[in-house]
Protein backbone atom coordinates (compact mmCIF):
# COMPACT_ATOMS: atom_id res chain seq x y z
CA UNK A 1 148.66 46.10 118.90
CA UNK A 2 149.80 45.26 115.36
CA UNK A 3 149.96 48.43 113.43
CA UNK A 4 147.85 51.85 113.60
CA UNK A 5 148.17 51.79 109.56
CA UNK A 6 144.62 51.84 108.31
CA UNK A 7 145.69 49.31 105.90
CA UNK A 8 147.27 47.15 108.08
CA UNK A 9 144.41 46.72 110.65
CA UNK A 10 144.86 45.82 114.32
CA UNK A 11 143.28 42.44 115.37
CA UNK A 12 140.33 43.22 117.37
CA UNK A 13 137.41 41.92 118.87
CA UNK A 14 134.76 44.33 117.74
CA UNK A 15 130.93 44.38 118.94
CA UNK A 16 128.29 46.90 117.62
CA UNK A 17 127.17 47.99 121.27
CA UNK A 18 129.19 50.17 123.71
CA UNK A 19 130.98 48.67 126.61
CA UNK A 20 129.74 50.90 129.50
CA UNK A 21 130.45 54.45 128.51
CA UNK A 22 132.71 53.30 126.05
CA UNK A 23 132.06 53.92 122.13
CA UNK A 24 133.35 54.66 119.16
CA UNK A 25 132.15 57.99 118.94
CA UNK A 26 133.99 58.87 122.17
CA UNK A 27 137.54 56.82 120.65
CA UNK A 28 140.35 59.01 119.19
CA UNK A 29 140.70 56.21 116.74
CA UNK A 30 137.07 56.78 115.77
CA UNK A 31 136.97 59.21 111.85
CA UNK A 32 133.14 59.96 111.90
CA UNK A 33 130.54 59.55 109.10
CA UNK A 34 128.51 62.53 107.34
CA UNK A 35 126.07 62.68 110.65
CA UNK A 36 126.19 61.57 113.86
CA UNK A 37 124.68 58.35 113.44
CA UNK A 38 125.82 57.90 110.50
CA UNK A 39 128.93 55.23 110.07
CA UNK A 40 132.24 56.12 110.30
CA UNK A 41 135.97 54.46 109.78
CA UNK A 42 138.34 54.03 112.04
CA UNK A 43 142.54 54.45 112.10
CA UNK A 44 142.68 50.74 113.41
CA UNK A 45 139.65 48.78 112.29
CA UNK A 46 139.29 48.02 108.54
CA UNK A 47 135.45 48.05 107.61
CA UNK A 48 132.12 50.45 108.39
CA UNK A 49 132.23 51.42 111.98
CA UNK A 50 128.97 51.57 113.54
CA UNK A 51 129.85 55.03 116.50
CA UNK A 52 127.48 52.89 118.63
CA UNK A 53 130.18 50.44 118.47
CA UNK A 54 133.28 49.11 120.87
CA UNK A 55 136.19 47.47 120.41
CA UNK A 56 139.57 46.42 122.20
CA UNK A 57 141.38 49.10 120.45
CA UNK A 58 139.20 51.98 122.25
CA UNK A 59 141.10 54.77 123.30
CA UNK A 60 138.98 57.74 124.85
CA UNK A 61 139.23 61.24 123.68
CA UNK A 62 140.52 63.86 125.81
């Protein structure tokens, strides 16, 4: 991984589905939106993050 800077974003391949159990929602990475199905940022990926979502960054919650 590059950097965990939000404004220096880590190069990741990203898709809007979850990979198995894996999602955004359930990443520590993951900085939810206003609802739960609402978009969120993340600390790694510059853009809207869909909490549907996956990417190579994941990291699960504890």
């Amino acid at each position: 991984m590059q950097s965990t800077n939000h404004n220096h974003p880590v190069s990741s391949a990203t898709q809007d589905k979850p990979n198995g159990s894996e999602k955004c929602s359930n990443c520590i990475q993951f900085i939810p939106g206003d609802t739960s199905d609402a978009n969120g940022e993340c600390k790694v990926v510059a853009g809207s993050i869909s909490p549907q979502g996956w990417c190579t960054a994941f990291s699960p919650k504890s």
